[in-house]
N, C-alpha and C. Protein backbone atom coordinates (compact mmCIF):
# COMPACT_ATOMS: atom_id res chain seq x y z
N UNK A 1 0.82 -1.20 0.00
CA UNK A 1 0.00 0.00 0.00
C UNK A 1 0.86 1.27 0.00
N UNK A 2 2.43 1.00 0.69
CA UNK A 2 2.95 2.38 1.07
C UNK A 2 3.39 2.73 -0.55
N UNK A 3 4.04 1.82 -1.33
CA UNK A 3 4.62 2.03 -2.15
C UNK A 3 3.88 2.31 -3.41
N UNK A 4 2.39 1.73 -3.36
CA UNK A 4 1.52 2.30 -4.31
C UNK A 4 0.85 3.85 -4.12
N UNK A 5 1.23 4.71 -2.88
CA UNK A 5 0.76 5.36 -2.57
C UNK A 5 1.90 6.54 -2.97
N UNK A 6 2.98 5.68 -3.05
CA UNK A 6 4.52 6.91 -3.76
C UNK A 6 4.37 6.84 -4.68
N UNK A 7 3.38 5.88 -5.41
CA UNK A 7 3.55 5.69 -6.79
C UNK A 7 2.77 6.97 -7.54
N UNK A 8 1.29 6.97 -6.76
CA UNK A 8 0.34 8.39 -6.79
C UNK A 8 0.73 9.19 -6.59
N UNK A 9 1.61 9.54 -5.88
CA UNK A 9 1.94 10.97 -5.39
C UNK A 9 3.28 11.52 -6.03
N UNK A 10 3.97 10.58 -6.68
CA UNK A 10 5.10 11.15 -7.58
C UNK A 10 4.69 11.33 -8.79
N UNK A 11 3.53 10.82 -9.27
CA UNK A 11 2.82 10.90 -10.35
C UNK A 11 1.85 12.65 -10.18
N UNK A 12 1.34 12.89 -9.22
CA UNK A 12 0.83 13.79 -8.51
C UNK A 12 1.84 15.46 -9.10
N UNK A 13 2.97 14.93 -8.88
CA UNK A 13 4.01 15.61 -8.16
C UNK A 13 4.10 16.31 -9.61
N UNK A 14 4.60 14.80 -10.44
CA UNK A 14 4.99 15.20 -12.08
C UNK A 14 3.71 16.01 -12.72
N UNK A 15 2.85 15.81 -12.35
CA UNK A 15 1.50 16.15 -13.58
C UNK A 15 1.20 17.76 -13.06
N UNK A 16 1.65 17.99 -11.92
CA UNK A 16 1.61 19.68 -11.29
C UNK A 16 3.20 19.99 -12.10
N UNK A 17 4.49 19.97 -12.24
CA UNK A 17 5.16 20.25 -12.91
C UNK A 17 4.55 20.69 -14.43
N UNK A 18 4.51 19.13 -14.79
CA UNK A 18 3.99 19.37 -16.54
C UNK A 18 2.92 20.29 -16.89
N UNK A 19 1.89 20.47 -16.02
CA UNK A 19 0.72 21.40 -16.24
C UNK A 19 1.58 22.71 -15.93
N UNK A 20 2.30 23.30 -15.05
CA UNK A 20 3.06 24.43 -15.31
C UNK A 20 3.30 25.07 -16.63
N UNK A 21 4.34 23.72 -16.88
CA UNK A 21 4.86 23.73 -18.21
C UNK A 21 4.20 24.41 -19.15
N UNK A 22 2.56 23.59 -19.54
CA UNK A 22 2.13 23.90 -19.93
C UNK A 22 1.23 25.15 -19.96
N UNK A 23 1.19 25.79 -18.91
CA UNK A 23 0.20 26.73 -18.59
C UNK A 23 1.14 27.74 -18.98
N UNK A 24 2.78 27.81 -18.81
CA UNK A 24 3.34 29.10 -19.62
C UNK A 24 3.81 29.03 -21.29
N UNK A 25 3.23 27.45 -21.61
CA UNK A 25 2.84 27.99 -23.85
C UNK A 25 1.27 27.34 -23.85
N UNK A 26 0.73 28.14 -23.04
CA UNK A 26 -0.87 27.05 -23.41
C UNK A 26 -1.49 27.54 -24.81
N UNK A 27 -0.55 28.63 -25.27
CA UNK A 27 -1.10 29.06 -27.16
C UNK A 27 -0.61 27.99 -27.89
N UNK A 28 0.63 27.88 -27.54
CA UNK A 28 1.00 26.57 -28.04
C UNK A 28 0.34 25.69 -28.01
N UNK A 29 0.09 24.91 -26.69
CA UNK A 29 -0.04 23.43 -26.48
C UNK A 29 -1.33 23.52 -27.07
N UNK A 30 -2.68 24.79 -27.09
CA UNK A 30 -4.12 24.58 -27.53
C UNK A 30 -3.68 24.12 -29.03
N UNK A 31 -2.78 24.91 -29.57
CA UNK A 31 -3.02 25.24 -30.85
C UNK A 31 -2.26 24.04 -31.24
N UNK A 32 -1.07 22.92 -31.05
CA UNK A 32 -0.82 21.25 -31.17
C UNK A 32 -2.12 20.75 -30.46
N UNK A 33 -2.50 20.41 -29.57
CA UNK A 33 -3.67 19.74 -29.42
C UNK A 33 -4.78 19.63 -30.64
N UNK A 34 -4.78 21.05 -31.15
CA UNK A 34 -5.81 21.02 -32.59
C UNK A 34 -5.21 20.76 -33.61
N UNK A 35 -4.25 20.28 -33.80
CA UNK A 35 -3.67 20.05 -34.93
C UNK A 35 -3.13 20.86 -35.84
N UNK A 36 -3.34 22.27 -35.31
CA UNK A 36 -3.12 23.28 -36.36
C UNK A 36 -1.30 23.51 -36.75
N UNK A 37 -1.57 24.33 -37.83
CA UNK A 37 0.10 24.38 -38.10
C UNK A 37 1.08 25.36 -37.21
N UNK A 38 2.12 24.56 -36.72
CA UNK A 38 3.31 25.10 -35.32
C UNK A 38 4.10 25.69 -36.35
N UNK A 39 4.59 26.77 -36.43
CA UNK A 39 6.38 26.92 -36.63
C UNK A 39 7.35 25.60 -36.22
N UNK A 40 8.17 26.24 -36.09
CA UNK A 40 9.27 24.55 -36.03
C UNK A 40 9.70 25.24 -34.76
N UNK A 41 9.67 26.26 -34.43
CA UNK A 41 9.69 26.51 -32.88
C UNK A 41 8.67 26.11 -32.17
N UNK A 42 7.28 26.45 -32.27
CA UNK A 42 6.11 25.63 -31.44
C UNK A 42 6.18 24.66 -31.47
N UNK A 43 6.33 24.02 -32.56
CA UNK A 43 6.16 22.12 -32.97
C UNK A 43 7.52 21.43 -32.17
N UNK A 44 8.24 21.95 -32.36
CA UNK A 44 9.08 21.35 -30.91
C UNK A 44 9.02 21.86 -29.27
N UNK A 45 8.34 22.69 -29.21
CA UNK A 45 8.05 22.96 -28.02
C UNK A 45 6.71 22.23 -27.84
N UNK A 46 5.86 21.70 -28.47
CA UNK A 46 4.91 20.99 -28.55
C UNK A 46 5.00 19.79 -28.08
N UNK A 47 6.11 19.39 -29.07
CA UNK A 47 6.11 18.03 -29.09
C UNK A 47 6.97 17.76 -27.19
N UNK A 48 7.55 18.76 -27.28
CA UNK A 48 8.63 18.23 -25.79
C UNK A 48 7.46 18.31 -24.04
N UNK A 49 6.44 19.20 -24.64
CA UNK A 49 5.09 19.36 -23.54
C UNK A 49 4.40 18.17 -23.73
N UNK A 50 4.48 17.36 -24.77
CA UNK A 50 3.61 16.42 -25.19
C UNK A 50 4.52 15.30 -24.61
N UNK A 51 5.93 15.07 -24.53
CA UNK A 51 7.03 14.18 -24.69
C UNK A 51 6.69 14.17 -22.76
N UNK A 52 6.63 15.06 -22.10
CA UNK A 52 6.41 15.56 -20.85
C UNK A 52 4.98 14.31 -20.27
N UNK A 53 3.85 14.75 -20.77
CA UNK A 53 2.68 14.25 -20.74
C UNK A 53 2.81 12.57 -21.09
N UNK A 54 3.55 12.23 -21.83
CA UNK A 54 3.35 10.55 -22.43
C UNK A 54 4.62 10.09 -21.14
N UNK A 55 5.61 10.28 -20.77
CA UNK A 55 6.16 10.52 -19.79
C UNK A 55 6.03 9.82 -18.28
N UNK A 56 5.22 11.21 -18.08
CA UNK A 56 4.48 10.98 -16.92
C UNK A 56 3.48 9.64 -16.85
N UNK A 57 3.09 9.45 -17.68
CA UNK A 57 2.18 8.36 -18.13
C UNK A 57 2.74 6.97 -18.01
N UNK A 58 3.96 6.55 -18.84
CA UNK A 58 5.16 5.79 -18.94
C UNK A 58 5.03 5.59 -17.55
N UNK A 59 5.83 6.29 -16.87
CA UNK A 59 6.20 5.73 -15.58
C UNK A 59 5.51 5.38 -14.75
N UNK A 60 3.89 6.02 -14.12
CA UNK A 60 3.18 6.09 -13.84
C UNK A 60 2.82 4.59 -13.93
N UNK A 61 2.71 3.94 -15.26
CA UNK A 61 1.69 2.56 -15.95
C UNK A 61 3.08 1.66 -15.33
N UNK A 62 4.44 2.11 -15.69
CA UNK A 62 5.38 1.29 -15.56
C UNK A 62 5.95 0.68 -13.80
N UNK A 63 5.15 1.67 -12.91
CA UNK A 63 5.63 1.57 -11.91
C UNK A 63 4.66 0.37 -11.38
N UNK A 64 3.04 1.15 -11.53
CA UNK A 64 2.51 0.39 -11.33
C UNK A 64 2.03 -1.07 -11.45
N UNK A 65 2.86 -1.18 -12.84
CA UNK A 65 3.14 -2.51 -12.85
C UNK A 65 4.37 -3.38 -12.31
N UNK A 66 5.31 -3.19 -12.30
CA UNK A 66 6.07 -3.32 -11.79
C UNK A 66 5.67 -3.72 -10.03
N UNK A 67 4.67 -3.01 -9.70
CA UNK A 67 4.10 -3.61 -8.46
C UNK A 67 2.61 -4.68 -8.91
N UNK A 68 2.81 -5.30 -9.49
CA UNK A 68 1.73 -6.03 -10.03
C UNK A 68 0.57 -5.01 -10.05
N UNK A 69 0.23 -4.63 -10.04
CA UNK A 69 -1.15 -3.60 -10.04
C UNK A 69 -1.35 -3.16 -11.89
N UNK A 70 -1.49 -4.48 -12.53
CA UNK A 70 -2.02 -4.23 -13.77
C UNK A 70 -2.85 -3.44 -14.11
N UNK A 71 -4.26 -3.64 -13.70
CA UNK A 71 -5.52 -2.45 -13.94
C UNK A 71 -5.06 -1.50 -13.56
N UNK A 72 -4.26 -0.76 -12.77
CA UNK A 72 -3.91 0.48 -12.53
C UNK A 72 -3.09 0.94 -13.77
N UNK A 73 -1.87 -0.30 -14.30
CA UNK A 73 -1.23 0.75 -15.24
C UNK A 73 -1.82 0.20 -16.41
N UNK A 74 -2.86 -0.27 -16.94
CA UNK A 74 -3.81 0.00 -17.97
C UNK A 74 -4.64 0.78 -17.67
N UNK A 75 -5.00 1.18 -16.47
CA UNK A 75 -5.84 2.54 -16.72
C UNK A 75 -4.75 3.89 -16.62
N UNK A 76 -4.06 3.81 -16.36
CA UNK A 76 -2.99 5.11 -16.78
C UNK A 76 -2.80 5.00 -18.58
N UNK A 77 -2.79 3.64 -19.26
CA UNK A 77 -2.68 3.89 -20.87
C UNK A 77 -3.94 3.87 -21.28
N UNK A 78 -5.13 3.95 -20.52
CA UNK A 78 -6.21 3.89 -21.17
C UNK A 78 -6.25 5.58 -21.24
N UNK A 79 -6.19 6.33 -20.19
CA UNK A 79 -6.52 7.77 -20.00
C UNK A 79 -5.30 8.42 -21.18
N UNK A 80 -4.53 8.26 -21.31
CA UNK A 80 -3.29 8.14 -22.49
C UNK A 80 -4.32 8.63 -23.84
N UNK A 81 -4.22 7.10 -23.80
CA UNK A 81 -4.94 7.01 -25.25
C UNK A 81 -6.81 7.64 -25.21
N UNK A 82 -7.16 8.21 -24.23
CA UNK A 82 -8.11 9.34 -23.83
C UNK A 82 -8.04 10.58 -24.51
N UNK A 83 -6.97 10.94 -23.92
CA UNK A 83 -6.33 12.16 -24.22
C UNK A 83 -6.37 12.09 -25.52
N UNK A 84 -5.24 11.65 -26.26
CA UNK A 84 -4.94 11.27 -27.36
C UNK A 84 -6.18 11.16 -28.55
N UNK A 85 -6.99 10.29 -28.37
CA UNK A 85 -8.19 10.35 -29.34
C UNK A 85 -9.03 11.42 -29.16
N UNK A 86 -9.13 12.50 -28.28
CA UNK A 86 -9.63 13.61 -28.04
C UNK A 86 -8.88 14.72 -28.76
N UNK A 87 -7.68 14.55 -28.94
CA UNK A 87 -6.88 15.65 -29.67
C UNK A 87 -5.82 15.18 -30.43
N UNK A 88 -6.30 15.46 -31.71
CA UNK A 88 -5.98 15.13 -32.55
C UNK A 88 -4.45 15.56 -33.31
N UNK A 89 -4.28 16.50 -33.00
CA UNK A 89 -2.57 16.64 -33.07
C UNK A 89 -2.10 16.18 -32.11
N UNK A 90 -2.20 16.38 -30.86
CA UNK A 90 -1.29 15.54 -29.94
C UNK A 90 -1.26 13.81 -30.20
N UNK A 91 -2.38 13.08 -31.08
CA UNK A 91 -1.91 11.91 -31.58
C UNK A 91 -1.32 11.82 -32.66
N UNK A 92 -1.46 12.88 -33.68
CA UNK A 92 -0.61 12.42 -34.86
C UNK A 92 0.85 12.99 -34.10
N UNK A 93 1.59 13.42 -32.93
CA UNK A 93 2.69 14.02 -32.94
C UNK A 93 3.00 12.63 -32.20
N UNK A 94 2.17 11.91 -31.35
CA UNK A 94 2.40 10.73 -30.40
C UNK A 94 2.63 9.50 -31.10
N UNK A 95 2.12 9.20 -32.48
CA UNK A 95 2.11 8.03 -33.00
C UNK A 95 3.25 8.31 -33.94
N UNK A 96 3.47 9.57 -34.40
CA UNK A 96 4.83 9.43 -35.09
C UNK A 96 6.06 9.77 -34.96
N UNK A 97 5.85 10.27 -33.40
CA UNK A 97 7.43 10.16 -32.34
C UNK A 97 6.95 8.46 -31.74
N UNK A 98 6.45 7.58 -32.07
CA UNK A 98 6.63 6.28 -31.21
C UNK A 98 6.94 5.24 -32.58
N UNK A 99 6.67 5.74 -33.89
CA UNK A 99 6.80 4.62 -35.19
C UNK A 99 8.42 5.09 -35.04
N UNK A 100 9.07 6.20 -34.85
CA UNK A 100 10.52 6.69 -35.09
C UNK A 100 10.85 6.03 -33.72
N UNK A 101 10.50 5.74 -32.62
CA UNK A 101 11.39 5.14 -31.42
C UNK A 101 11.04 3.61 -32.25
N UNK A 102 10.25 3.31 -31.92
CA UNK A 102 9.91 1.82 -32.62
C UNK A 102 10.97 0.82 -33.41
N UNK A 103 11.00 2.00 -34.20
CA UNK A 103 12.21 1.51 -35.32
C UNK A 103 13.70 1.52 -34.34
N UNK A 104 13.82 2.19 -33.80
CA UNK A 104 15.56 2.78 -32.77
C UNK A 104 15.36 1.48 -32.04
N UNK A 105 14.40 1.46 -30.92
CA UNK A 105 14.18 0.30 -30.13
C UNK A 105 14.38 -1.23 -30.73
N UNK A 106 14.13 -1.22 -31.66
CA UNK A 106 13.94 -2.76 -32.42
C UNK A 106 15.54 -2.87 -32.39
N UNK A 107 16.07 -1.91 -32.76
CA UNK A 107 17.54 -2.04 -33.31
C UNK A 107 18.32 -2.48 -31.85
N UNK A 108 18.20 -1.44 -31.13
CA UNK A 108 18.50 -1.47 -29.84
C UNK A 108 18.45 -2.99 -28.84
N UNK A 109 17.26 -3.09 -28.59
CA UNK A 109 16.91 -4.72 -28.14
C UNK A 109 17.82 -5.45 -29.06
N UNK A 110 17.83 -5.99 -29.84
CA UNK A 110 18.35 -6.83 -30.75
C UNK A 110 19.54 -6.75 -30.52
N UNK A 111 20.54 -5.80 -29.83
CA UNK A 111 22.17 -5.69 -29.50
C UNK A 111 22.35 -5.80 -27.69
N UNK A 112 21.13 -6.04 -27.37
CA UNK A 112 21.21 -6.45 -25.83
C UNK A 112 21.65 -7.78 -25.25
N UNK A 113 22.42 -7.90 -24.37
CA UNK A 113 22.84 -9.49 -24.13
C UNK A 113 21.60 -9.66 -23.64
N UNK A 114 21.21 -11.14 -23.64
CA UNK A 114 20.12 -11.83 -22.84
C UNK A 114 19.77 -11.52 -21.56
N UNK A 115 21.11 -11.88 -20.67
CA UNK A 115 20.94 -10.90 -19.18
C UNK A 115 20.82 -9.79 -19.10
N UNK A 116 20.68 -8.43 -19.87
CA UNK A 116 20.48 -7.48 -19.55
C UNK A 116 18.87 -7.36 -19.60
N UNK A 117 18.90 -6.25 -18.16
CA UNK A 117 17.05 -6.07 -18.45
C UNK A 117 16.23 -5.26 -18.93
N UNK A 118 15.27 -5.70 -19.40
CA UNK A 118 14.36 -5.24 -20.49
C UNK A 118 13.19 -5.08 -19.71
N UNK A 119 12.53 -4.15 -20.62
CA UNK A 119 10.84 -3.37 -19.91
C UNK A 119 10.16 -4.17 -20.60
N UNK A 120 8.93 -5.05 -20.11
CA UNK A 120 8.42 -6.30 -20.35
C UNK A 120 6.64 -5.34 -20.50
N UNK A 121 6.86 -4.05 -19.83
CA UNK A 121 5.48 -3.72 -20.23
C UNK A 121 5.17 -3.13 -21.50
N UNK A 122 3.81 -3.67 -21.89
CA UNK A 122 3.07 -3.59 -23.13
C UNK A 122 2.70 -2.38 -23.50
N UNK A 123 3.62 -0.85 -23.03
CA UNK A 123 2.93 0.33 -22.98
C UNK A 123 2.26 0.81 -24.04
N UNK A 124 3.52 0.94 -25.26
CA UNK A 124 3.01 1.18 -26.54
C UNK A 124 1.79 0.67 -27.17
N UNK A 125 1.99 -0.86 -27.26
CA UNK A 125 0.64 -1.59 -27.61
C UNK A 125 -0.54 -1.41 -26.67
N UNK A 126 -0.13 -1.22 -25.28
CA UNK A 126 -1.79 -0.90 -24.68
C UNK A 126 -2.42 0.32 -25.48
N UNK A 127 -1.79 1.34 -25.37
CA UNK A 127 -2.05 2.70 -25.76
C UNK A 127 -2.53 2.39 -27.15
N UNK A 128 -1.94 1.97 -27.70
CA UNK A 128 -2.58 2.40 -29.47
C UNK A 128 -3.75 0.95 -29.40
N UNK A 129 -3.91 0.31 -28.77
CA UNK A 129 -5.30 -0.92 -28.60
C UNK A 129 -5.92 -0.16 -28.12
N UNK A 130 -6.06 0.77 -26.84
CA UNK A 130 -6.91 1.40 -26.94
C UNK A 130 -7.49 2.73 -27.78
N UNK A 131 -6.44 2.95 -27.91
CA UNK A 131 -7.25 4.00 -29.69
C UNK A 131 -7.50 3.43 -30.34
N UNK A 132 -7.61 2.05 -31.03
CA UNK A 132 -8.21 1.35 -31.68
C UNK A 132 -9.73 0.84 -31.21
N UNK A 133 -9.69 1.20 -30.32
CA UNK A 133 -10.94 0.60 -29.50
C UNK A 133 -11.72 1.46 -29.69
N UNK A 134 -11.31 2.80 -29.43
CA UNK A 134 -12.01 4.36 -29.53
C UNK A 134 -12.53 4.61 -31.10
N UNK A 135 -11.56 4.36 -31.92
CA UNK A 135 -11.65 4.49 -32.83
C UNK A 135 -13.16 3.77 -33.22
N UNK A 136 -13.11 2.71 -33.01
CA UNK A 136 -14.17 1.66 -33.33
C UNK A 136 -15.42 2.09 -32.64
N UNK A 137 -15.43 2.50 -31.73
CA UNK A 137 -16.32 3.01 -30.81
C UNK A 137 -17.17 4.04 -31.55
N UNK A 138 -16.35 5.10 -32.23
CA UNK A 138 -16.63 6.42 -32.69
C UNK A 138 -17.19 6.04 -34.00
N UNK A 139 -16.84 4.70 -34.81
CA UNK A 139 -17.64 5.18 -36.09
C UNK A 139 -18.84 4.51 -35.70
């Protein structure tokens, strides 16, 4: 209980940071959330408020699993992929900063010795199953 309760509250901790963040470019972050067109200065300041948000999320799902508490960190990638199907630039910036790790990662794993350890959670795939779900939902 103690340690699921650090788990909330560092999560707590991060999501009052990141909302800062965001509250001093919220022209920004409205205007990536809608998809509209960034400069290459917003669009990376976008994407790094956004990089912030998936983040917090990550660790959040990762911790909690890590303490067996599955439904907890599928409902941290369900609210993810919430977000995400609600705003529509912040998923096209999320799905094509994760096809470019995707590809790095594949490479990466593949040069790991056996004993070294690896993140066994399903983050990516929870998240985009559940936008697929949404998706399906919506038509």
């Amino acid at each position: 209980m103690i340690a699921r309760n650090e788990v909330g509250l560092q999560e707590l901790e991060n999501r009052i940071a990141a909302n800062g963040q965001i509250n001093d470019r919220v022209n920004v972050w409205l205007r990536g959330l809608a998809g509209q067109k960034l400069s290459g200065d917003d669009a990376a300041i976008f994407e790094n408020l956004l990089i912030n948000v998936n983040d917090i999320s990550f660790f959040s799902s990762s911790n909690y699993y890590e303490l067996g508490e599955i439904a907890d960190a599928r409902t941290v990638t369900s609210d993810l992929a919430i977000f995400l199907h609600r705003n529509p630039g912040a998923r096209q910036v999320w799905e094509a900063r994760e096809k470019r790790l995707g590809k790095a990662r594949k490479i990466v794993e593949a040069g790991l010795m056996e004993d070294a350890a690896s993140l066994d959670i399903p983050y990516v795939e929870w998240v985009t199953e559940a936008l697929e779900n949404l998706d399906q939902e919506a038509k």
